[in-house]
PDB file of N, CA and C in Angstrom:
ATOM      1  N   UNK A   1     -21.657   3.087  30.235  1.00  0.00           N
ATOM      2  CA  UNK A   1     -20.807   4.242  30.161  1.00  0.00           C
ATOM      3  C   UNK A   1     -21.683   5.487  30.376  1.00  0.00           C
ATOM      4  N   UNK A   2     -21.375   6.159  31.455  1.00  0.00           N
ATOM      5  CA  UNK A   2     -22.420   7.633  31.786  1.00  0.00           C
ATOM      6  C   UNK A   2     -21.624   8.805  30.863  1.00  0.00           C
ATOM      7  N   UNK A   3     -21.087   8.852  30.158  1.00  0.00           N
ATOM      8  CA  UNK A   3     -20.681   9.827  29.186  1.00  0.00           C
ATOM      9  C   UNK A   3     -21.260   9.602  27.650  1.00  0.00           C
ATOM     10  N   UNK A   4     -21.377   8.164  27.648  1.00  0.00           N
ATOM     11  CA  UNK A   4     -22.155   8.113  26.240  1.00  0.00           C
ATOM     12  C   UNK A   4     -23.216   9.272  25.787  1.00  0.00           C
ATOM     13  N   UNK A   5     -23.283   9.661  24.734  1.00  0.00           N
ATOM     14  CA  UNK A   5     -24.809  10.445  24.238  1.00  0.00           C
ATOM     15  C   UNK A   5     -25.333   9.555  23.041  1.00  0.00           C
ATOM     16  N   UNK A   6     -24.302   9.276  21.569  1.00  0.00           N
ATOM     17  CA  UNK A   6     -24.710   8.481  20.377  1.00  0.00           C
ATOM     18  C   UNK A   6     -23.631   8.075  19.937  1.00  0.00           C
ATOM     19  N   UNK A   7     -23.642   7.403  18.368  1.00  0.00           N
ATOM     20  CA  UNK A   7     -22.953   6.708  18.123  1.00  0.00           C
ATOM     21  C   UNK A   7     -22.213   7.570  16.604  1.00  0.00           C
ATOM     22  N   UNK A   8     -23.001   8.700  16.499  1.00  0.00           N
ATOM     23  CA  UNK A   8     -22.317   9.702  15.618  1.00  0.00           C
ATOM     24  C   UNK A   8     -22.174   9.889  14.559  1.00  0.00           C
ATOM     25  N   UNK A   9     -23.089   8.316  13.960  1.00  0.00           N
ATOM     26  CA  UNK A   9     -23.266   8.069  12.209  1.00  0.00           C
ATOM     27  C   UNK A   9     -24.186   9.089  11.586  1.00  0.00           C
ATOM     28  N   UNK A  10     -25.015   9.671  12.349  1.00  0.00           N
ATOM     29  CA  UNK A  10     -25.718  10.743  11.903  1.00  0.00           C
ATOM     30  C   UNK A  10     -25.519  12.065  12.827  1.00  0.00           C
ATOM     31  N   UNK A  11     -25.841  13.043  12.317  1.00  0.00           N
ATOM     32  CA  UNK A  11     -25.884  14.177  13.681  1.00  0.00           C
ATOM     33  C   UNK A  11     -26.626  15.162  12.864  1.00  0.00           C
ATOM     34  N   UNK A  12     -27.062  16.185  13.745  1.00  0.00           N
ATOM     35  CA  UNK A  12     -28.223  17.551  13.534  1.00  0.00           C
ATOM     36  C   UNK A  12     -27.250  18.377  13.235  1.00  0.00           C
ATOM     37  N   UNK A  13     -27.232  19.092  12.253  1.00  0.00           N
ATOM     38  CA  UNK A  13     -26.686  20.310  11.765  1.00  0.00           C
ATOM     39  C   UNK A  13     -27.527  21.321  11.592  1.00  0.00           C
ATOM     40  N   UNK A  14     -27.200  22.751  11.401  1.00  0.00           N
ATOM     41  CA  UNK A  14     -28.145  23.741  10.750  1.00  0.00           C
ATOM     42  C   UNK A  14     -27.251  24.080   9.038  1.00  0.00           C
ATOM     43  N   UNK A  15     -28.939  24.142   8.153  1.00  0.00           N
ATOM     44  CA  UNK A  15     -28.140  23.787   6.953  1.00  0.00           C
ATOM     45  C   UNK A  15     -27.861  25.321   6.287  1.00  0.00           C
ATOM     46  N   UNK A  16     -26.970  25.583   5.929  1.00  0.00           N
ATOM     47  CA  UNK A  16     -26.018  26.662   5.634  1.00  0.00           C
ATOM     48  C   UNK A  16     -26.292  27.278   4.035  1.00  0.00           C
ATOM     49  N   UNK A  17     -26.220  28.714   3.822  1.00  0.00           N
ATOM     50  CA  UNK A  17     -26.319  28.997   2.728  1.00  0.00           C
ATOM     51  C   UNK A  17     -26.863  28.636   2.000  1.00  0.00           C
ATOM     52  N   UNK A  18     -27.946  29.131   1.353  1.00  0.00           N
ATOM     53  CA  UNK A  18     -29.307  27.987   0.193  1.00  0.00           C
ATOM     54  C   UNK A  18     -29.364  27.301   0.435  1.00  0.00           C
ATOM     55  N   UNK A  19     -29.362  26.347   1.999  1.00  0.00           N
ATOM     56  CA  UNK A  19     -30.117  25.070   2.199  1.00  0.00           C
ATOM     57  C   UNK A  19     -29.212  23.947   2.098  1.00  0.00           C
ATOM     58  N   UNK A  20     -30.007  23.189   1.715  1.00  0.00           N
ATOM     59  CA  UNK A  20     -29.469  21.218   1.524  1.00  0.00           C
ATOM     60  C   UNK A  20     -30.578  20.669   1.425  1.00  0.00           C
ATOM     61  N   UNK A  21     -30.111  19.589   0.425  1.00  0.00           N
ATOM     62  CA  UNK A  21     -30.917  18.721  -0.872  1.00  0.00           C
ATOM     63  C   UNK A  21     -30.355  17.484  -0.183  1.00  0.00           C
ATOM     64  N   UNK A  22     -31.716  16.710   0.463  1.00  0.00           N
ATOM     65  CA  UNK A  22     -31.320  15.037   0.726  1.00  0.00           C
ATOM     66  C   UNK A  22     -30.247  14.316  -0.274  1.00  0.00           C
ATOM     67  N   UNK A  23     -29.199  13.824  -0.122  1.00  0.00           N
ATOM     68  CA  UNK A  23     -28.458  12.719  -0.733  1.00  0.00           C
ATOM     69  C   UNK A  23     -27.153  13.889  -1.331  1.00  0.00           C
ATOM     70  N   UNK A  24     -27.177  15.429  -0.835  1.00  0.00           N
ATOM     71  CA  UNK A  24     -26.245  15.688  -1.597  1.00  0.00           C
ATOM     72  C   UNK A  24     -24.949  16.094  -0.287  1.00  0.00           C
ATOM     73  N   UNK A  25     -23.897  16.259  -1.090  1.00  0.00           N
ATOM     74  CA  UNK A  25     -22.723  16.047   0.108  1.00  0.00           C
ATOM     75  C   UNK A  25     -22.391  17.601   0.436  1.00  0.00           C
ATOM     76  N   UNK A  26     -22.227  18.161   2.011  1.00  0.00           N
ATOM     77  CA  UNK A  26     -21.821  19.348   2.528  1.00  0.00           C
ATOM     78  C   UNK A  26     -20.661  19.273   2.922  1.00  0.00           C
ATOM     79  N   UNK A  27     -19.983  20.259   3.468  1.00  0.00           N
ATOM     80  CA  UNK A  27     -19.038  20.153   3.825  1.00  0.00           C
ATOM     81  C   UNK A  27     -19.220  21.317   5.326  1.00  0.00           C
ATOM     82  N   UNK A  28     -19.524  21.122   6.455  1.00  0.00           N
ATOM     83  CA  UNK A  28     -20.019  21.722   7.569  1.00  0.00           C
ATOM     84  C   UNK A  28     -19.204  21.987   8.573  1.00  0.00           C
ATOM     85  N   UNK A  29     -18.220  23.242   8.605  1.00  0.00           N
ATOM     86  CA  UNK A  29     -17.180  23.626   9.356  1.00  0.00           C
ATOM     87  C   UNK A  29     -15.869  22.717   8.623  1.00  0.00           C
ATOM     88  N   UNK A  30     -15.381  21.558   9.663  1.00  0.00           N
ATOM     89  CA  UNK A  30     -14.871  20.275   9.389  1.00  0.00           C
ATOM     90  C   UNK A  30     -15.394  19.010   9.078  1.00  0.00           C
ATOM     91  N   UNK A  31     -16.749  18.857   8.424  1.00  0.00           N
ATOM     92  CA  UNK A  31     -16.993  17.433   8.767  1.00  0.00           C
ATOM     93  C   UNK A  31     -17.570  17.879   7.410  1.00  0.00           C
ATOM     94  N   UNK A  32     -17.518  16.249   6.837  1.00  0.00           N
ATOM     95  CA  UNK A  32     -18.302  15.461   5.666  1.00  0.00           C
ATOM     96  C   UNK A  32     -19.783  15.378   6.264  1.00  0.00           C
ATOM     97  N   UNK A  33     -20.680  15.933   5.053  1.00  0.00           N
ATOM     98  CA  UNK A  33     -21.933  15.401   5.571  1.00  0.00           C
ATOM     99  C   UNK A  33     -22.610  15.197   4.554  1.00  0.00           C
ATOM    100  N   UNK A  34     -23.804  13.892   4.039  1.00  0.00           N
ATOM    101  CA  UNK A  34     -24.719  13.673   3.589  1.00  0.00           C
ATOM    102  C   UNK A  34     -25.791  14.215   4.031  1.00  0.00           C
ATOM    103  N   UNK A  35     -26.650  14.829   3.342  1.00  0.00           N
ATOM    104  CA  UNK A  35     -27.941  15.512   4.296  1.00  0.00           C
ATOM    105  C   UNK A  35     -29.178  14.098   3.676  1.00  0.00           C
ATOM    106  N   UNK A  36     -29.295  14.138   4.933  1.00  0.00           N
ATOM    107  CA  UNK A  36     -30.247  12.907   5.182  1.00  0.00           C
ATOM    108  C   UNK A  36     -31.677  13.535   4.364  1.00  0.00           C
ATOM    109  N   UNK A  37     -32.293  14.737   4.749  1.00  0.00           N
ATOM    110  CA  UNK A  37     -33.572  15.489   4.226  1.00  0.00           C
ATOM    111  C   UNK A  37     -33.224  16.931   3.418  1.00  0.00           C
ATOM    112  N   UNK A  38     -34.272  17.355   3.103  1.00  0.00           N
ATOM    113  CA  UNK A  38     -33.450  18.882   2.444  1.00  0.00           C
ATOM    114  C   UNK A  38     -34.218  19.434   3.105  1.00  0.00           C
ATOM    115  N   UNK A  39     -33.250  20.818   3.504  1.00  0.00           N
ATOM    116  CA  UNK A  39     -34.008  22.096   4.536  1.00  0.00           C
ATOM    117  C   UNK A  39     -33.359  23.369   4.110  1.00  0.00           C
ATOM    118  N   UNK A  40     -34.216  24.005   4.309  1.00  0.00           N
ATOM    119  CA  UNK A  40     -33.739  25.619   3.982  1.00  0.00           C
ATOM    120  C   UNK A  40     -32.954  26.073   4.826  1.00  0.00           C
ATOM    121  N   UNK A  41     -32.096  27.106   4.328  1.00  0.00           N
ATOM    122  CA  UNK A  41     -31.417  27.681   5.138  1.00  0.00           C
ATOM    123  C   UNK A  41     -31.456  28.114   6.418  1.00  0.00           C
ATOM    124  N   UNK A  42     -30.595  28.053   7.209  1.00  0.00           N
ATOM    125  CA  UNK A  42     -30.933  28.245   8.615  1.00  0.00           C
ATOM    126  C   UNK A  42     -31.663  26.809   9.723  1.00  0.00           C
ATOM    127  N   UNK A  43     -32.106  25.783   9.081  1.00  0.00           N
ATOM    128  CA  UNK A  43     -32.902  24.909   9.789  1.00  0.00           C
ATOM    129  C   UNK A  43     -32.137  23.905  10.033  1.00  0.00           C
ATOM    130  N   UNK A  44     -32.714  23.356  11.255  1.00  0.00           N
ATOM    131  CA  UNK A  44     -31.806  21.863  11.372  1.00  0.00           C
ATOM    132  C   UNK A  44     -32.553  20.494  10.467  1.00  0.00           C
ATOM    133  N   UNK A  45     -31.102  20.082   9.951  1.00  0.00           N
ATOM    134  CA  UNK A  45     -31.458  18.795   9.417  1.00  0.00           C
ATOM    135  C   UNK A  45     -30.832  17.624   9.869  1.00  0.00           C
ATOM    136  N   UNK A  46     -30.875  16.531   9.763  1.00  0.00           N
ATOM    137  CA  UNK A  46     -30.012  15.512   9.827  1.00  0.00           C
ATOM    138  C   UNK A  46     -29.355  14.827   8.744  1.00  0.00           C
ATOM    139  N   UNK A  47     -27.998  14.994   9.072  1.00  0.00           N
ATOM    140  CA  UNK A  47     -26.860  14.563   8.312  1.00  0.00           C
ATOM    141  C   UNK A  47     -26.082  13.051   8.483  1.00  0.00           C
ATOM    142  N   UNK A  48     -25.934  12.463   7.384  1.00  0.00           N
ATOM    143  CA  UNK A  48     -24.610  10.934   7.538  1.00  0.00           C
ATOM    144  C   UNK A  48     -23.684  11.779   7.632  1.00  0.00           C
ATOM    145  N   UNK A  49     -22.737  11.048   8.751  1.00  0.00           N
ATOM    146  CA  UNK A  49     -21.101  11.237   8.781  1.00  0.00           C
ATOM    147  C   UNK A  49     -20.837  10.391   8.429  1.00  0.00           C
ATOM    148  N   UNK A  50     -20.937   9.139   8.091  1.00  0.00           N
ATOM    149  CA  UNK A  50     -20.085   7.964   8.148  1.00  0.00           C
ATOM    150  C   UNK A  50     -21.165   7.521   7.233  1.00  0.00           C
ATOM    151  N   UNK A  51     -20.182   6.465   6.236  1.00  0.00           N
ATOM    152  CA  UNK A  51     -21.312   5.194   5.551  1.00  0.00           C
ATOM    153  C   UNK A  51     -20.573   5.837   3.933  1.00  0.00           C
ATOM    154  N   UNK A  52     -21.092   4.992   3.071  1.00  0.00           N
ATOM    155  CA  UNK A  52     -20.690   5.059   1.889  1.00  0.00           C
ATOM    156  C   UNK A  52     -21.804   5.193   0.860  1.00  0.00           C
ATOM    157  N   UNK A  53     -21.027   5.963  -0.698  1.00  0.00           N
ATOM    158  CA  UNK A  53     -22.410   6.869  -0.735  1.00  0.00           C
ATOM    159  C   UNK A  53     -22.006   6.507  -2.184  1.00  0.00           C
ATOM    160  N   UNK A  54     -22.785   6.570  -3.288  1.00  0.00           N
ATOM    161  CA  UNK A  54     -22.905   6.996  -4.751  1.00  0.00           C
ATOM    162  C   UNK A  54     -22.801   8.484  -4.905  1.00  0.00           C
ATOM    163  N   UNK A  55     -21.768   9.122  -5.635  1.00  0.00           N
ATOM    164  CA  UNK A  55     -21.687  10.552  -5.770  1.00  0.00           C
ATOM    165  C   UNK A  55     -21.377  10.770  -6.965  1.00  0.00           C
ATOM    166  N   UNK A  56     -22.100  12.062  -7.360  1.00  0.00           N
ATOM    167  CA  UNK A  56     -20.934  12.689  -8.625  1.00  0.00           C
ATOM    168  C   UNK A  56     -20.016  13.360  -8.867  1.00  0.00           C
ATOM    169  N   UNK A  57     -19.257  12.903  -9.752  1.00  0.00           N
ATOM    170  CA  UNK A  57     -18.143  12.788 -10.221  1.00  0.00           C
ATOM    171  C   UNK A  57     -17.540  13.207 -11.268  1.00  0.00           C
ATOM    172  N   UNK A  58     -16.140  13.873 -11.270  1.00  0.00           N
ATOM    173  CA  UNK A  58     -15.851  14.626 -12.515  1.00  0.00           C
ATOM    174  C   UNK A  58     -15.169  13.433 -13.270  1.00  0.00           C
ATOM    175  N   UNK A  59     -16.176  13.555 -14.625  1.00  0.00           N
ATOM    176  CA  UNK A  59     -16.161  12.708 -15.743  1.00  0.00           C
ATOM    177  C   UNK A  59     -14.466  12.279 -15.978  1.00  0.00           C
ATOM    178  N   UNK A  60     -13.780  13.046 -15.707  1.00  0.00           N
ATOM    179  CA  UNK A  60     -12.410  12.626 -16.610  1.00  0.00           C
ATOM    180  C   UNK A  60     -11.494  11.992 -15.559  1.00  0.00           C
ATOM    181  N   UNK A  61     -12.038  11.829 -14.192  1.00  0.00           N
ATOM    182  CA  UNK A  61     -11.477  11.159 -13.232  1.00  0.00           C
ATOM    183  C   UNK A  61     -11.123   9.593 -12.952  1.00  0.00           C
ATOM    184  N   UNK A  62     -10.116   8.884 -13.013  1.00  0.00           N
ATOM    185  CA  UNK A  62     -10.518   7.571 -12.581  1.00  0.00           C
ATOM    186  C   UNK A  62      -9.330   7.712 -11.395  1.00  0.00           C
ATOM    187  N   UNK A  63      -9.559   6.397 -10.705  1.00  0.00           N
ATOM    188  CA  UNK A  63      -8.728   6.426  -9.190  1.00  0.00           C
ATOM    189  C   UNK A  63      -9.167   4.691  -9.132  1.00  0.00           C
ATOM    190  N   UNK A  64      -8.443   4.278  -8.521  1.00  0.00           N
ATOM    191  CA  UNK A  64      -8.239   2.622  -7.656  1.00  0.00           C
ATOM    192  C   UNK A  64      -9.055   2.851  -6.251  1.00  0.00           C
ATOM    193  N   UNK A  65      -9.291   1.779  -5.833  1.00  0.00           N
ATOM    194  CA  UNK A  65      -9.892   1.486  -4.848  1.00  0.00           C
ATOM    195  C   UNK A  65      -9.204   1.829  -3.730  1.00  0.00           C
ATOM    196  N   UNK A  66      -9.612   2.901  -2.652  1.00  0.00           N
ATOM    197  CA  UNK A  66      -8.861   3.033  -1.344  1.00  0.00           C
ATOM    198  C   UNK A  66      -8.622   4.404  -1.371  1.00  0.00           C
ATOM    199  N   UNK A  67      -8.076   4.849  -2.910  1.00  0.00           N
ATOM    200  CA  UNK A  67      -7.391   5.837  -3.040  1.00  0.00           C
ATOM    201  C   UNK A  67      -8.489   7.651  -2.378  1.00  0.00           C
ATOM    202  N   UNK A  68      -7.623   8.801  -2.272  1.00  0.00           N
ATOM    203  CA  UNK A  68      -8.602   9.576  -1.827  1.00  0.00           C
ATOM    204  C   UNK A  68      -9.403  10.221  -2.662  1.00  0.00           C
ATOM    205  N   UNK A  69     -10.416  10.389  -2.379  1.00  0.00           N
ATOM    206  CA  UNK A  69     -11.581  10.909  -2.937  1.00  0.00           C
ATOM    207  C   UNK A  69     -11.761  12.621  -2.428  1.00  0.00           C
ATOM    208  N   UNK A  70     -11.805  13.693  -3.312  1.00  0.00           N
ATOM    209  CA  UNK A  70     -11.585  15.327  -3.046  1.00  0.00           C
ATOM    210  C   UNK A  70     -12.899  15.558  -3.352  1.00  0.00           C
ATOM    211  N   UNK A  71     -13.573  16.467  -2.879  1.00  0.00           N
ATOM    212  CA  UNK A  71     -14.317  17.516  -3.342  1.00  0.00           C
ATOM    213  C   UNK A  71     -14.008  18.384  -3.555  1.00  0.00           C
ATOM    214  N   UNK A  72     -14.452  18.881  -4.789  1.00  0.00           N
ATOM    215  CA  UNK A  72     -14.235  19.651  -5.834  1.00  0.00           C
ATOM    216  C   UNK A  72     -15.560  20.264  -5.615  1.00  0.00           C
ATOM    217  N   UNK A  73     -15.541  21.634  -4.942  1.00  0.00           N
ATOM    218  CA  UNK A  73     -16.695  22.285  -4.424  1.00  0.00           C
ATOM    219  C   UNK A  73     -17.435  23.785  -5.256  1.00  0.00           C
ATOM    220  N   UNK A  74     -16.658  23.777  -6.430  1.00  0.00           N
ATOM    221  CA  UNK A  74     -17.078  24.380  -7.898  1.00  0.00           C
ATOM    222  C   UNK A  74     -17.902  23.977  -8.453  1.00  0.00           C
ATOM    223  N   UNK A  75     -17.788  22.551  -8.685  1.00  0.00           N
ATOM    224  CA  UNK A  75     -18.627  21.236  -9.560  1.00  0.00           C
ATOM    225  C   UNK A  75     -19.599  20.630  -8.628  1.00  0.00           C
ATOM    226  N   UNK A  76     -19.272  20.958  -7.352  1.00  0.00           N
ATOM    227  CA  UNK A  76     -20.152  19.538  -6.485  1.00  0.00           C
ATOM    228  C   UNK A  76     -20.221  18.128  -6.861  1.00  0.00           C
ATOM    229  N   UNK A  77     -18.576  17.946  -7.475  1.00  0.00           N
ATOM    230  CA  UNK A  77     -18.170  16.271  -7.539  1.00  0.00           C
ATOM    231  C   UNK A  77     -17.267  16.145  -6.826  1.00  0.00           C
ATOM    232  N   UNK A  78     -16.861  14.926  -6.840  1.00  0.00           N
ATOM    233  CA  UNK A  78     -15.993  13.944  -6.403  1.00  0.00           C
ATOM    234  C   UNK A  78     -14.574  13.991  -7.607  1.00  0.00           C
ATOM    235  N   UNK A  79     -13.478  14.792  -6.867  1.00  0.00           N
ATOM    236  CA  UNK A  79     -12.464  15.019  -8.014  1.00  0.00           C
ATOM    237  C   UNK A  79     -10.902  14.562  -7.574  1.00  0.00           C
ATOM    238  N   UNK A  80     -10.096  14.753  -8.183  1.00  0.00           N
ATOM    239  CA  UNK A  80      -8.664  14.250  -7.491  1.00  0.00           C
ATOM    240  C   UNK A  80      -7.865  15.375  -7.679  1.00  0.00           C
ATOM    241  N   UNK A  81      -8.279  16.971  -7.723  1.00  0.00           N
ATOM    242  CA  UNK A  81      -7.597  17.702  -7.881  1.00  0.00           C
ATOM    243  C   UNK A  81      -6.962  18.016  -6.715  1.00  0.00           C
ATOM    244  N   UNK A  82      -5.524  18.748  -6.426  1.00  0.00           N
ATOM    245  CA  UNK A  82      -4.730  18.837  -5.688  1.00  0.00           C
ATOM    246  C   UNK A  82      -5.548  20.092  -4.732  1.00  0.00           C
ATOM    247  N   UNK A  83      -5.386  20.139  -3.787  1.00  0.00           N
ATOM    248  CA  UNK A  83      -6.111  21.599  -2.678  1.00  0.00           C
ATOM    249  C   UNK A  83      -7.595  21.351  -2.732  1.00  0.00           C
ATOM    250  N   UNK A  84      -8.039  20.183  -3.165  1.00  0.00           N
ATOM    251  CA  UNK A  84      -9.317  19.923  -2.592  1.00  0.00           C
ATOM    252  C   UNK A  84      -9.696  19.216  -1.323  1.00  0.00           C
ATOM    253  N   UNK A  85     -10.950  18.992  -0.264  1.00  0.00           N
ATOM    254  CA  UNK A  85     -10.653  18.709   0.655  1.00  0.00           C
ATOM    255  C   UNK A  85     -10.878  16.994   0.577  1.00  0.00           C
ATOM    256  N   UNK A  86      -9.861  16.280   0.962  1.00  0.00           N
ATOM    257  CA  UNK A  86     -10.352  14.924   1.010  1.00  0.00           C
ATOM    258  C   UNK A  86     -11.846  14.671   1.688  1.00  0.00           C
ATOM    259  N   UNK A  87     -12.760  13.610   1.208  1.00  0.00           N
ATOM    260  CA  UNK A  87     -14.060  13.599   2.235  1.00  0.00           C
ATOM    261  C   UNK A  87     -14.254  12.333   2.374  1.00  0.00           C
ATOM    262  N   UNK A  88     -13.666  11.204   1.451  1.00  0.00           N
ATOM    263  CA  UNK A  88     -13.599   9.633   1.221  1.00  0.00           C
ATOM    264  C   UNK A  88     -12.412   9.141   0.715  1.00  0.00           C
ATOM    265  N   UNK A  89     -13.053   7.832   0.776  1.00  0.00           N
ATOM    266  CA  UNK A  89     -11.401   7.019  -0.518  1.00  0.00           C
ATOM    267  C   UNK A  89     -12.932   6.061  -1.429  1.00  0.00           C
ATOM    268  N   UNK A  90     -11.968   6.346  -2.373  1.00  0.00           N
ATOM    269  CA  UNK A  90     -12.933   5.434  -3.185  1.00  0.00           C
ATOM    270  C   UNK A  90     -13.262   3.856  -3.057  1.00  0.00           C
ATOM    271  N   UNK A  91     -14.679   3.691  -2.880  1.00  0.00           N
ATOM    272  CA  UNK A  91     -14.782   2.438  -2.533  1.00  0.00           C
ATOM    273  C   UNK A  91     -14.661   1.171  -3.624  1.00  0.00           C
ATOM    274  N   UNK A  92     -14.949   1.423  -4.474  1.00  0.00           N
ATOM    275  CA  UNK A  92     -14.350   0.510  -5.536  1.00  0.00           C
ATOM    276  C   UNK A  92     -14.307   1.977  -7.009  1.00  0.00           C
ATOM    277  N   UNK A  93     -13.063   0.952  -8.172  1.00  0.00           N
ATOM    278  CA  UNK A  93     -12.085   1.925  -8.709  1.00  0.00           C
ATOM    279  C   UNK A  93     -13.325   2.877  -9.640  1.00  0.00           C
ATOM    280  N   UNK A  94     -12.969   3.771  -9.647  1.00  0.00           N
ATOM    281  CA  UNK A  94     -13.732   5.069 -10.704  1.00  0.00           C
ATOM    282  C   UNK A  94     -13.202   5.036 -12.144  1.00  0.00           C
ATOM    283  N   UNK A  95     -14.382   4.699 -12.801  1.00  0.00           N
ATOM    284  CA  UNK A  95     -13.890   4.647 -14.008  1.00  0.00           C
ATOM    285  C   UNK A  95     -13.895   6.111 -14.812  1.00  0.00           C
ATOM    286  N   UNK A  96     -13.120   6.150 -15.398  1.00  0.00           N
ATOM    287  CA  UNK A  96     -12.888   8.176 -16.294  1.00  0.00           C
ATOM    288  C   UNK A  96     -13.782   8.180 -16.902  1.00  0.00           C
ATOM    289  N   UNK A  97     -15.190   7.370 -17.655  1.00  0.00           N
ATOM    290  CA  UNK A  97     -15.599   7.647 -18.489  1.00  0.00           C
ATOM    291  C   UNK A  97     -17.170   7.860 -17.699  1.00  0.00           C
ATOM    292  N   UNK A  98     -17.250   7.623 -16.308  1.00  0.00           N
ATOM    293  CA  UNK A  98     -18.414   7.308 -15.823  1.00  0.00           C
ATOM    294  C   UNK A  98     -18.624   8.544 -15.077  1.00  0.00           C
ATOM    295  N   UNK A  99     -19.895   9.148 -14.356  1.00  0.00           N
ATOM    296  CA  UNK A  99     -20.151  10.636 -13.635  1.00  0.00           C
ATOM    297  C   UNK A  99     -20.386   9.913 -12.284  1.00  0.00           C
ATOM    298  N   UNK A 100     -20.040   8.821 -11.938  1.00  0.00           N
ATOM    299  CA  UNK A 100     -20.812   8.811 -10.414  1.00  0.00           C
ATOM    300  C   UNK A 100     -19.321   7.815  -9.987  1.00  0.00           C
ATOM    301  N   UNK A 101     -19.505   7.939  -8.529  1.00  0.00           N
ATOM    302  CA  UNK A 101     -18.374   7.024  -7.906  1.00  0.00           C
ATOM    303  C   UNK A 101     -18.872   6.553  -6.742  1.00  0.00           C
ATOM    304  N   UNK A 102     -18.641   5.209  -6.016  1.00  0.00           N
ATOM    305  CA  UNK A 102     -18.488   5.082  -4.447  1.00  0.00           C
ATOM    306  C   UNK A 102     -17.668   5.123  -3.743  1.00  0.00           C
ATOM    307  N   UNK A 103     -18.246   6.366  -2.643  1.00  0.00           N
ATOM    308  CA  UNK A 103     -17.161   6.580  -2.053  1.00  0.00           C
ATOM    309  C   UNK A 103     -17.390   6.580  -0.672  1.00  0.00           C
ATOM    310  N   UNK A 104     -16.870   5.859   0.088  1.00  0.00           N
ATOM    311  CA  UNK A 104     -16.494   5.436   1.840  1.00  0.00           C
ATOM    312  C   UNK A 104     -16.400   7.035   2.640  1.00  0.00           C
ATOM    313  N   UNK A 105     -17.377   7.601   3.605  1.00  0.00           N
ATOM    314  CA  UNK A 105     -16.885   8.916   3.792  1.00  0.00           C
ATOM    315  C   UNK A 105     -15.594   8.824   4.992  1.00  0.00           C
ATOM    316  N   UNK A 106     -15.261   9.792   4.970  1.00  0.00           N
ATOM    317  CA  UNK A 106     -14.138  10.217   6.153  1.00  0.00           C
ATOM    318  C   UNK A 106     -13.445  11.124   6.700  1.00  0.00           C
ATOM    319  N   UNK A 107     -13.719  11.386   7.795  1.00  0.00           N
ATOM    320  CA  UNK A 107     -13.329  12.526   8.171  1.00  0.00           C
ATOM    321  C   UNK A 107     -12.227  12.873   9.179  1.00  0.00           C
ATOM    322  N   UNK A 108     -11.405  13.995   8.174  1.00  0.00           N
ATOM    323  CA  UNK A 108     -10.055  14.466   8.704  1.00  0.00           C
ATOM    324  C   UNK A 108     -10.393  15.579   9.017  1.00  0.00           C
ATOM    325  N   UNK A 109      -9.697  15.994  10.127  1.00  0.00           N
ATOM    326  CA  UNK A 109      -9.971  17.643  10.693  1.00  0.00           C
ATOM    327  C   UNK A 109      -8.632  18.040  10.342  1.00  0.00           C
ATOM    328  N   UNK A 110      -8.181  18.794   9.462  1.00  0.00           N
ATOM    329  CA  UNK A 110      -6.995  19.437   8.831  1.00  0.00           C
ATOM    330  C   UNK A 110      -6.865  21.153  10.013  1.00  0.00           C
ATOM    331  N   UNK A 111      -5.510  21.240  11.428  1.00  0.00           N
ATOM    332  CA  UNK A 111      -5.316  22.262  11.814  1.00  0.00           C
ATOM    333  C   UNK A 111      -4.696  23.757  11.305  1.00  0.00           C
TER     334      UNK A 111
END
């Protein structure tokens, strides 16, 4: 295929406002991103789009497996509050009493 470039599980971003901390989750225009390294503001890093991640999580949350997973971008967890942006579904169920969850990423471009 002569249009191919990659396969899109990762991609180069420039990291925005105070930076980015390897393993923590952005949210970059429209897209979910894991930052693969941490870089200061302004620099390119490389980011996961895709793949499933251990995150934190607001303590009083539980959810079933599948279900969607919000960021809650106050806290920098993983929340089920209403007007947050979906970024996953939970990969197996979240328990309320626990701070971390797995969660499958995914990305919706909301017009």
């Amino acid at each position: 295929m002569k249009n191919y470039i990659q396969d899109g599980k990762s991609l180069e971003f420039t990291a925005p406002t105070g930076g980015v901390v390897s393993g923590n989750l952005y949210i970059i225009g429209s897209t979910v991103v894991i930052a693969s390294v941490s870089a200061e503001e302004g620099e390119r890093f490389n980011g996961r789009t895709e793949g499933v991640f251990e995150l934190p999580k607001v303590a009083s949350v539980s959810a079933g497996e599948g279900d969607a997973a919000k960021w809650l971008t106050s806290s920098k967890s993983v929340s089920s509050a209403s007007g947050s942006k979906v970024v996953g579904v939970f990969a197996v169920p979240a328990i309320a009493t626990e701070t971390t969850c797995t969660v499958r990423l995914v990305q919706t471009v909301v017009a």
